[in-house]
PDB file of N, CA and C in Angstrom:
ATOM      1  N   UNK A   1     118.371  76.412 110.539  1.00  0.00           N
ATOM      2  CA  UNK A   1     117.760  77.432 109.702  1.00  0.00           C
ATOM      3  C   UNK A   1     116.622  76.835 108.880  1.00  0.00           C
ATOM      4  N   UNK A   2     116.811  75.370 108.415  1.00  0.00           N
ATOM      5  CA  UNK A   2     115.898  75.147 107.560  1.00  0.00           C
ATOM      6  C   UNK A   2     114.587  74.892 108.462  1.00  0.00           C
ATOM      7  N   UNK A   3     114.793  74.306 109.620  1.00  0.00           N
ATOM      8  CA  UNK A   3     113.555  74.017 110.784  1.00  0.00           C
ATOM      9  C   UNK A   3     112.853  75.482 110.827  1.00  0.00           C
ATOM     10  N   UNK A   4     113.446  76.423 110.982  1.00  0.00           N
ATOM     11  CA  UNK A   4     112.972  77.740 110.752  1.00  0.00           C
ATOM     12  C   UNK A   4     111.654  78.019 110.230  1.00  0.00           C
ATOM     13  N   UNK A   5     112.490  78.029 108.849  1.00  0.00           N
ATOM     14  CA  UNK A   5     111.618  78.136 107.139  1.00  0.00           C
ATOM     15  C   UNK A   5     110.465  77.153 106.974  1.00  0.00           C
ATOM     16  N   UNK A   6     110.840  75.458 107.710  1.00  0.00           N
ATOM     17  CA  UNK A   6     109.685  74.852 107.200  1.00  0.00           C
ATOM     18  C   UNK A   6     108.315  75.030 108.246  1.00  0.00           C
ATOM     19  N   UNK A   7     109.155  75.822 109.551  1.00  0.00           N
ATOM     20  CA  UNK A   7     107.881  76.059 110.448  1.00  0.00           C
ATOM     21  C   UNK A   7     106.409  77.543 110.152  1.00  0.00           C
ATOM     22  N   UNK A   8     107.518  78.124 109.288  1.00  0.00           N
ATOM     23  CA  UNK A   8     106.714  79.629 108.951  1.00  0.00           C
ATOM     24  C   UNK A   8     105.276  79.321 108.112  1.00  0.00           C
ATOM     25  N   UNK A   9     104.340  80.042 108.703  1.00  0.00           N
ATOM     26  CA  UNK A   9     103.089  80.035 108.183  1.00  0.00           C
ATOM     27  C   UNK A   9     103.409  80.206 106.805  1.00  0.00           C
ATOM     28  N   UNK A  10     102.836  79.172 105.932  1.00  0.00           N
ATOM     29  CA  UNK A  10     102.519  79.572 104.409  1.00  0.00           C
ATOM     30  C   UNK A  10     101.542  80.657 103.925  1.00  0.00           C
ATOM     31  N   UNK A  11     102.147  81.563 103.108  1.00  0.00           N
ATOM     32  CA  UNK A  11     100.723  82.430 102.719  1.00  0.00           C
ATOM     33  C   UNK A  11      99.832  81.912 101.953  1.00  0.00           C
ATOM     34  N   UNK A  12      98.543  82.378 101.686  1.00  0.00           N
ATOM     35  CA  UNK A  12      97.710  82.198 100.921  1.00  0.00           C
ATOM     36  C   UNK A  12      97.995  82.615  99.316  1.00  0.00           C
ATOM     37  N   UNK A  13      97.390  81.791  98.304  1.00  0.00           N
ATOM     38  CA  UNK A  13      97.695  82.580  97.042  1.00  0.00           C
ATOM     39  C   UNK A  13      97.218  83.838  96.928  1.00  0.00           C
ATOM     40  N   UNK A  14      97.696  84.594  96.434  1.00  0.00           N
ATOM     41  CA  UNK A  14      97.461  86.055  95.911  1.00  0.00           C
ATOM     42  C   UNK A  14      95.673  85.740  95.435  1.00  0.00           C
ATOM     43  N   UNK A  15      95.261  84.688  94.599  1.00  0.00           N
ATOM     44  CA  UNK A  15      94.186  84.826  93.890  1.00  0.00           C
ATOM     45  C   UNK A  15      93.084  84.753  95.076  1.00  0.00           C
ATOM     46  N   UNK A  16      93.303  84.518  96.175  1.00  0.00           N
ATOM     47  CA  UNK A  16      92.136  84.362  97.550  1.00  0.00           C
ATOM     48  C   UNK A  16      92.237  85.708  97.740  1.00  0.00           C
ATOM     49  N   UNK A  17      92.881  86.847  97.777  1.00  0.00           N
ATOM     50  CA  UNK A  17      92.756  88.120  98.132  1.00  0.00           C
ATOM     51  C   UNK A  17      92.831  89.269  97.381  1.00  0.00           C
ATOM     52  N   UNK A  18      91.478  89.319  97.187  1.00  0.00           N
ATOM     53  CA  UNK A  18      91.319  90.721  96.533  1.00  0.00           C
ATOM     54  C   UNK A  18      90.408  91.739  96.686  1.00  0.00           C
ATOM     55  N   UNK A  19      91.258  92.973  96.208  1.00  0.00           N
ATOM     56  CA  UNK A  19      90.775  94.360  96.540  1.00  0.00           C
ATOM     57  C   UNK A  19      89.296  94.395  96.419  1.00  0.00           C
ATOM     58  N   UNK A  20      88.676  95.172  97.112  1.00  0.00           N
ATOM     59  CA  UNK A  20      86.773  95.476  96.552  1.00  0.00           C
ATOM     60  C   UNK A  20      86.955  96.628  96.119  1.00  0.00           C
ATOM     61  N   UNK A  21      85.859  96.775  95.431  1.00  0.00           N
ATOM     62  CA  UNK A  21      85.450  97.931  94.566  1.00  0.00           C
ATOM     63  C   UNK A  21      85.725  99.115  94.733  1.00  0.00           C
ATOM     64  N   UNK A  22      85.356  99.374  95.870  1.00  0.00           N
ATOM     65  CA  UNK A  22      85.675 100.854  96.625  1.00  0.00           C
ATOM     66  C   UNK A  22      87.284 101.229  96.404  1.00  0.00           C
ATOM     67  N   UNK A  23      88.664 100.338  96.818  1.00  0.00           N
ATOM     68  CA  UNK A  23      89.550 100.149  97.147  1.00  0.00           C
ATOM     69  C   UNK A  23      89.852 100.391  95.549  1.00  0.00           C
ATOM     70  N   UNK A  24      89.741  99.332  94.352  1.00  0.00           N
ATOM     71  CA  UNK A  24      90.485  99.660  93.681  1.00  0.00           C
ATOM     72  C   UNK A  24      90.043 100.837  92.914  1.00  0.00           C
ATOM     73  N   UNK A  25      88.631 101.533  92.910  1.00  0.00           N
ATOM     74  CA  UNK A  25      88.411 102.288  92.577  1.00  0.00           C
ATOM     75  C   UNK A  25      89.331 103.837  92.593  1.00  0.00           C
ATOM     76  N   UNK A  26      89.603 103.983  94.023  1.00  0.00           N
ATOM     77  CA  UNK A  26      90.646 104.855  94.719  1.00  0.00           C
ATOM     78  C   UNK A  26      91.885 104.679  94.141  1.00  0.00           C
ATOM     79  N   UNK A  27      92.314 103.335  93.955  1.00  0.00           N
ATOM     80  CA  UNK A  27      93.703 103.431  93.706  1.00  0.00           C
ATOM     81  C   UNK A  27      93.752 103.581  91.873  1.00  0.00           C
ATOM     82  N   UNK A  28      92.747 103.304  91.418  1.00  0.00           N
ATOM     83  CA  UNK A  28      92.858 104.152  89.580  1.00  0.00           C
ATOM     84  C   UNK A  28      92.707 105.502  89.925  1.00  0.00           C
ATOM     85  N   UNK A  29      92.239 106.194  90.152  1.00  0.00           N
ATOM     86  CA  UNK A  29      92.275 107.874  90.498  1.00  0.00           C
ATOM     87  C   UNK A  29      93.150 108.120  91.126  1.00  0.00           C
ATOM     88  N   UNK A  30      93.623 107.432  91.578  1.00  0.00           N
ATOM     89  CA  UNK A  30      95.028 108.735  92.552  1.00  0.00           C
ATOM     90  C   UNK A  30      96.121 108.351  91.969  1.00  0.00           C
ATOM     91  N   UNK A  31      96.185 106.667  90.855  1.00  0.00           N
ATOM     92  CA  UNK A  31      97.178 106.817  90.452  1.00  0.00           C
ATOM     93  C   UNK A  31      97.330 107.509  89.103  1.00  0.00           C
ATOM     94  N   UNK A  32      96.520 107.936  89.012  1.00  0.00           N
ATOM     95  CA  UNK A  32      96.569 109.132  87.569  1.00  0.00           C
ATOM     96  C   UNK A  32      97.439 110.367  88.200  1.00  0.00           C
ATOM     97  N   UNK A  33      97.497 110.332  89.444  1.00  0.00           N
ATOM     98  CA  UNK A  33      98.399 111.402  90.449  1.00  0.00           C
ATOM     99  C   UNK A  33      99.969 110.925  90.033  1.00  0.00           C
ATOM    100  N   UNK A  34     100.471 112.511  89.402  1.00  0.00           N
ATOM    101  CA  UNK A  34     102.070 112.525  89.848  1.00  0.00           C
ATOM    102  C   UNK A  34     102.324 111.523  91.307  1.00  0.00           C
ATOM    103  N   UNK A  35     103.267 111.002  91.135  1.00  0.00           N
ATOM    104  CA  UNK A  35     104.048 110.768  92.189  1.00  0.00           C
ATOM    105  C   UNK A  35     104.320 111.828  93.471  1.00  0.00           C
ATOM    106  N   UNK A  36     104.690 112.959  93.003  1.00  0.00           N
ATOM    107  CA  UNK A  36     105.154 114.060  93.927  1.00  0.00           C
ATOM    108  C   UNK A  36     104.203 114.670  94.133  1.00  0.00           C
ATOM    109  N   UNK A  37     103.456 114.906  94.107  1.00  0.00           N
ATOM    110  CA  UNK A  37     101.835 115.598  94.693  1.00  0.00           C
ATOM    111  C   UNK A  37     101.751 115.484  96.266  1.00  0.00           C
ATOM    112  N   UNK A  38     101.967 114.231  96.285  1.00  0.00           N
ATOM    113  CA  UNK A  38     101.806 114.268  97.796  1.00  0.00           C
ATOM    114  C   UNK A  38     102.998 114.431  99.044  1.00  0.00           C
ATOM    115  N   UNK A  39     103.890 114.720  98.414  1.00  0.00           N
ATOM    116  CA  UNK A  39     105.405 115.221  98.477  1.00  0.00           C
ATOM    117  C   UNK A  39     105.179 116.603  98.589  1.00  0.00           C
ATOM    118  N   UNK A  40     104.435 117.445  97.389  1.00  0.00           N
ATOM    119  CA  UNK A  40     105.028 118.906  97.618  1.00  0.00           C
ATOM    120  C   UNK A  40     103.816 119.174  98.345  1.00  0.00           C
ATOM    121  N   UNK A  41     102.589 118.946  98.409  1.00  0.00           N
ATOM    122  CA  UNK A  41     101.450 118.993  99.562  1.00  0.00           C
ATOM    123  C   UNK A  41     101.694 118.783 101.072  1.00  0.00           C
ATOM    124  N   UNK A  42     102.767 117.918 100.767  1.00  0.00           N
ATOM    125  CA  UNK A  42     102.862 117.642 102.489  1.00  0.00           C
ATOM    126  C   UNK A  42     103.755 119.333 102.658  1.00  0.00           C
ATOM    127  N   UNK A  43     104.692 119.705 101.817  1.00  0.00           N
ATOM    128  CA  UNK A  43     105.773 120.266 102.098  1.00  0.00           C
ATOM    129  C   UNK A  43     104.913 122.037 102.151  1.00  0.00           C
ATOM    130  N   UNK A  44     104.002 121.351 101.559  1.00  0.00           N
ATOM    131  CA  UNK A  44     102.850 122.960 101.543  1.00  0.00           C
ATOM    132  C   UNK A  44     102.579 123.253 102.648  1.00  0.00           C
ATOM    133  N   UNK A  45     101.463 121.892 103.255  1.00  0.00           N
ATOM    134  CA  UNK A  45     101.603 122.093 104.988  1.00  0.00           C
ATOM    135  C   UNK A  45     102.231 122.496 105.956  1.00  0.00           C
ATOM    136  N   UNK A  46     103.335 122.292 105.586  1.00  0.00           N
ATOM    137  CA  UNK A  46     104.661 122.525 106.754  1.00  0.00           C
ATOM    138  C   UNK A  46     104.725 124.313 106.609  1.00  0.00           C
ATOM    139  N   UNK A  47     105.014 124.670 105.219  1.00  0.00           N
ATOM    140  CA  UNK A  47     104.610 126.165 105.016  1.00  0.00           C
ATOM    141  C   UNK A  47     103.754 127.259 105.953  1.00  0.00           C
ATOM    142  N   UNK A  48     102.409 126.031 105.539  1.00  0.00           N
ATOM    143  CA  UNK A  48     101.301 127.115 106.110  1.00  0.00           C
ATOM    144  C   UNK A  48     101.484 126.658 107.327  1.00  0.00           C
ATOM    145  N   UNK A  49     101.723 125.552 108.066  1.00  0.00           N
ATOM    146  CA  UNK A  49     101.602 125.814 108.944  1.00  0.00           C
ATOM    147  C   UNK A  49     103.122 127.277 110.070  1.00  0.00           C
ATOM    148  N   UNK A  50     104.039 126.868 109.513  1.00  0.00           N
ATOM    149  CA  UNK A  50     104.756 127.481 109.841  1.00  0.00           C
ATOM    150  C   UNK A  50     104.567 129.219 109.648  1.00  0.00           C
ATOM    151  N   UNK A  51     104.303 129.417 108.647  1.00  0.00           N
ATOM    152  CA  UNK A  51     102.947 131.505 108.466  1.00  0.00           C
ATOM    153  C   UNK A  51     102.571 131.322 109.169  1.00  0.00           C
ATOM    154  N   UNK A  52     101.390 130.342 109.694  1.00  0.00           N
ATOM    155  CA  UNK A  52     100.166 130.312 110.931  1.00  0.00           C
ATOM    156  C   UNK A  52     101.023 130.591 112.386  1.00  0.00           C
ATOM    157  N   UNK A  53     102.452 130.323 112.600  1.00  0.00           N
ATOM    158  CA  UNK A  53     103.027 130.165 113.710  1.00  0.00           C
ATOM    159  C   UNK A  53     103.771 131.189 114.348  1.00  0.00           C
ATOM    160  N   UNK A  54     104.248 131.794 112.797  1.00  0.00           N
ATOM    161  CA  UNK A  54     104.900 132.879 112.980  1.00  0.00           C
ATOM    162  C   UNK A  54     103.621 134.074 113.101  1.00  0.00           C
ATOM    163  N   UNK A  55     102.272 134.500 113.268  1.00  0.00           N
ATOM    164  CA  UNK A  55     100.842 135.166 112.801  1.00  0.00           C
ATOM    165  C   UNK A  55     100.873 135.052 114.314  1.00  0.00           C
ATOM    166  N   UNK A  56     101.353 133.998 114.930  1.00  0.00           N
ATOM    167  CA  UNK A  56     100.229 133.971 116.129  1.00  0.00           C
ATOM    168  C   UNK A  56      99.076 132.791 116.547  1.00  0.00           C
ATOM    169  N   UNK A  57      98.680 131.947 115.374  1.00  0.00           N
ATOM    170  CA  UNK A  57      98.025 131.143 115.374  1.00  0.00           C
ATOM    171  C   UNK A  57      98.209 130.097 115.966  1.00  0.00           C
ATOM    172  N   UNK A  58      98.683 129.324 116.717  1.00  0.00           N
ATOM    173  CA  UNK A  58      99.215 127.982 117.212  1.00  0.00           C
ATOM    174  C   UNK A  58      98.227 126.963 117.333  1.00  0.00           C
ATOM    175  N   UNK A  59      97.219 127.182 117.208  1.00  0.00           N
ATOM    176  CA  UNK A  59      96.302 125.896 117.441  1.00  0.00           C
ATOM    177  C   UNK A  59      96.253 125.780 115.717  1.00  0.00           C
ATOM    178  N   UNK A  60      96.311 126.352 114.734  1.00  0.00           N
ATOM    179  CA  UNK A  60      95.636 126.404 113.428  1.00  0.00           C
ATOM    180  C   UNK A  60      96.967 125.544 112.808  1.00  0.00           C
ATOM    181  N   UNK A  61      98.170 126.480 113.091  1.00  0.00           N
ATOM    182  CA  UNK A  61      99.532 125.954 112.913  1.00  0.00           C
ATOM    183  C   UNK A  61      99.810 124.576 113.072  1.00  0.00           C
ATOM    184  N   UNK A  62      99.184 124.224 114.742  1.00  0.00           N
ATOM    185  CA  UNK A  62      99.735 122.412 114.697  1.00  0.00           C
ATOM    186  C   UNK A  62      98.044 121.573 113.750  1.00  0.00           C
ATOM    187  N   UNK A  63      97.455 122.710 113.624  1.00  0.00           N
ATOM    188  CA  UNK A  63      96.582 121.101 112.731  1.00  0.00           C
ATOM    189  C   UNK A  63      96.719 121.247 111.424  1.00  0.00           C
ATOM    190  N   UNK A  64      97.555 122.248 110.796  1.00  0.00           N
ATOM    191  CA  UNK A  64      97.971 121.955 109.856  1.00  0.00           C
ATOM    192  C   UNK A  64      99.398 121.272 109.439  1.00  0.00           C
ATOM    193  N   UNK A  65     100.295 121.918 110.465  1.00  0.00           N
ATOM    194  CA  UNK A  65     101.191 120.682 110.463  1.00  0.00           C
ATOM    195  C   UNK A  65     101.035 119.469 110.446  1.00  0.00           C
ATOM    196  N   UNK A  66      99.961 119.008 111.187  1.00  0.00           N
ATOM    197  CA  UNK A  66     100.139 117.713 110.890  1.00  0.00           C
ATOM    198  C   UNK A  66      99.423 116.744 109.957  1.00  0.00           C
ATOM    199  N   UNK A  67      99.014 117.437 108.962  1.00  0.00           N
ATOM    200  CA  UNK A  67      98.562 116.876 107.943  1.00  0.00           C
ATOM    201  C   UNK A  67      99.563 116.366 106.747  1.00  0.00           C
ATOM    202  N   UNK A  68     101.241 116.977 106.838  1.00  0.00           N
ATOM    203  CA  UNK A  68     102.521 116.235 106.761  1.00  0.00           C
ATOM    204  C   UNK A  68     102.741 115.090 106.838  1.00  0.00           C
ATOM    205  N   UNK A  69     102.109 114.391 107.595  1.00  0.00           N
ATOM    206  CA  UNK A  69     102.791 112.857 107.461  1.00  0.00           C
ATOM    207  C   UNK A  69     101.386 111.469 107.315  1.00  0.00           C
ATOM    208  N   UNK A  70     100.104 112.509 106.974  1.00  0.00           N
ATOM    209  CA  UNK A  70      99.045 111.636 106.312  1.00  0.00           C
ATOM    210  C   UNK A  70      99.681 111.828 105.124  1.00  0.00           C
ATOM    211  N   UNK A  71      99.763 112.631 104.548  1.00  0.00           N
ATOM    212  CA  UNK A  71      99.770 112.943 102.861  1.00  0.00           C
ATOM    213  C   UNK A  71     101.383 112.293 102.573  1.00  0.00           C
ATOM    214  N   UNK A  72     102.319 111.768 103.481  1.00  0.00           N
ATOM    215  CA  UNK A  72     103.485 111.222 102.900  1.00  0.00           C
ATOM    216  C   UNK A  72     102.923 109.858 103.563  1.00  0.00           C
ATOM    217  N   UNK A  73     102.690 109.600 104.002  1.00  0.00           N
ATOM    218  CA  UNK A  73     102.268 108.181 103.705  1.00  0.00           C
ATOM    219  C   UNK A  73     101.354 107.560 102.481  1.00  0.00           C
ATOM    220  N   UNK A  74     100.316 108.648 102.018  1.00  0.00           N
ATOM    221  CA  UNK A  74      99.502 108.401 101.129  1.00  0.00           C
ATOM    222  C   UNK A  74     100.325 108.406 100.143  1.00  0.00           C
ATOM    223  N   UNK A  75     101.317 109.496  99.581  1.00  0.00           N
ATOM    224  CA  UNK A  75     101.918 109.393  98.807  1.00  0.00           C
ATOM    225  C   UNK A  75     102.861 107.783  98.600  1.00  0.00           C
ATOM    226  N   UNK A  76     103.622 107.838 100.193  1.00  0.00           N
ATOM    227  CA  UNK A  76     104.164 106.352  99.744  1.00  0.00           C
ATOM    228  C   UNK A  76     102.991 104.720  99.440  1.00  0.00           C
ATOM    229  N   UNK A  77     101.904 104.831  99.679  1.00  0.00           N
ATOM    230  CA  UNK A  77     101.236 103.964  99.626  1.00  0.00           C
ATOM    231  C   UNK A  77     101.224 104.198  98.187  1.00  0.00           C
ATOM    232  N   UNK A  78     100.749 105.234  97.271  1.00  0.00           N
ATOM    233  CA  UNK A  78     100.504 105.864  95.797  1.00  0.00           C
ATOM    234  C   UNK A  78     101.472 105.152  95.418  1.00  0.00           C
ATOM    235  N   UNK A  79     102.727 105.407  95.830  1.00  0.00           N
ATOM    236  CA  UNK A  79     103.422 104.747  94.690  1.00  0.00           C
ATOM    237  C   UNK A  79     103.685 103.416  95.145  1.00  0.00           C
ATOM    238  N   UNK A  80     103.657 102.468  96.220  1.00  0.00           N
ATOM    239  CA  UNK A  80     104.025 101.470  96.087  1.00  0.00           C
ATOM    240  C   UNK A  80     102.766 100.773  95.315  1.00  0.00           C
ATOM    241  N   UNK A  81     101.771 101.205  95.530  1.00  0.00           N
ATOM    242  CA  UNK A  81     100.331 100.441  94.636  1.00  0.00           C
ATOM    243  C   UNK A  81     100.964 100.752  93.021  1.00  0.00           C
ATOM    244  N   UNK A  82     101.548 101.989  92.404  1.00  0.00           N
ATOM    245  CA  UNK A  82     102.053 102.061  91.120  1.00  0.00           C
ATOM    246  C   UNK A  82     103.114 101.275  90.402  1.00  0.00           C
ATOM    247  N   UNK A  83     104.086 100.771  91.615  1.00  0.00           N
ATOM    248  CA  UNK A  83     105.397  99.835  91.275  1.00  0.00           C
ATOM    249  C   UNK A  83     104.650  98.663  91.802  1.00  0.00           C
ATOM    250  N   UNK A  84     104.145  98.271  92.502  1.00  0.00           N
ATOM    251  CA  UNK A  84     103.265  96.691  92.662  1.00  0.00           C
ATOM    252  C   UNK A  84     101.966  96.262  92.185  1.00  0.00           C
ATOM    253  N   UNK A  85     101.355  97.408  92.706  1.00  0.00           N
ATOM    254  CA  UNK A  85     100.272  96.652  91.933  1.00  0.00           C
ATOM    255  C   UNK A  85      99.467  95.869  93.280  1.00  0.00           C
ATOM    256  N   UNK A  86      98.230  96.431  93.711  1.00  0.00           N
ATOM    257  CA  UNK A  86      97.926  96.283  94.896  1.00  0.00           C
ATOM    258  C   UNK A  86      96.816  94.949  95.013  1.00  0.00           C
ATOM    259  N   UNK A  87      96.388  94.586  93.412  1.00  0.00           N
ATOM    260  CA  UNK A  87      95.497  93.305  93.136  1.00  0.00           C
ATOM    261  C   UNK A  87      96.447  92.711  91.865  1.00  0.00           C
ATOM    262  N   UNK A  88      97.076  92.349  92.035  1.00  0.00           N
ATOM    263  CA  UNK A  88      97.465  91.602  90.475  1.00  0.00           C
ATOM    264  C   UNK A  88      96.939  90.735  89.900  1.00  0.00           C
ATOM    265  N   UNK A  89      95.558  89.787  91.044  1.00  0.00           N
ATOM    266  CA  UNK A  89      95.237  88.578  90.630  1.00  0.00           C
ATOM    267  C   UNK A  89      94.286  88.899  89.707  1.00  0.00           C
ATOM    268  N   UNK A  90      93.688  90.668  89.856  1.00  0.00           N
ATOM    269  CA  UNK A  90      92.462  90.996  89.311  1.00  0.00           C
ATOM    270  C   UNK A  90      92.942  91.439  88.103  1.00  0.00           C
ATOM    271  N   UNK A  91      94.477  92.032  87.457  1.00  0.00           N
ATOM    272  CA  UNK A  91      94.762  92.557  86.597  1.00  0.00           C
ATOM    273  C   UNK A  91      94.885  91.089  85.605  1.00  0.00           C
TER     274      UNK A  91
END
């Protein structure tokens, strides 16, 4: 086990990698965002798309469905940048 551990690539320090401008710019504005925003948005989608399905619409229906699992990923990215902290070397 220890041959393992001493073979694994070492990472780099945190202070060699950091966010650019653009990047952390985004992540101060969205984290002024509730947490659940992108939770009940996704869950909005699923809504409309599901009206659109039951209407008749089916092409409108699946492209709004699937805008469900951008916006829950964004959301989980939102908050893991809020509990971590996506540059710390810069904070």
């Amino acid at each position: 086990m220890q041959d393992i551990l001493e073979r694994e690539p070492k990472s780099e320090p945190k202070s060699s990698q950091r966010e650019g401008p653009v990047a952390r710019s985004i992540e101060q504005q969205t984290a002024k965002l509730p947490s659940d925003t992108f939770l009940w948005a996704a869950l909005g989608s699923i809504g409309v798309s599901l009206v659109m399905a039951i209407a008749g619409d089916q092409k409108k229906a699946n492209f709004i469905g699937q805008w469900a699992p951008t916006l829950l990923i964004l959301g989980l990215y939102n908050k893991i940048v809020k509990l971590q902290g996506s540059d710390s070397a810069h904070a």
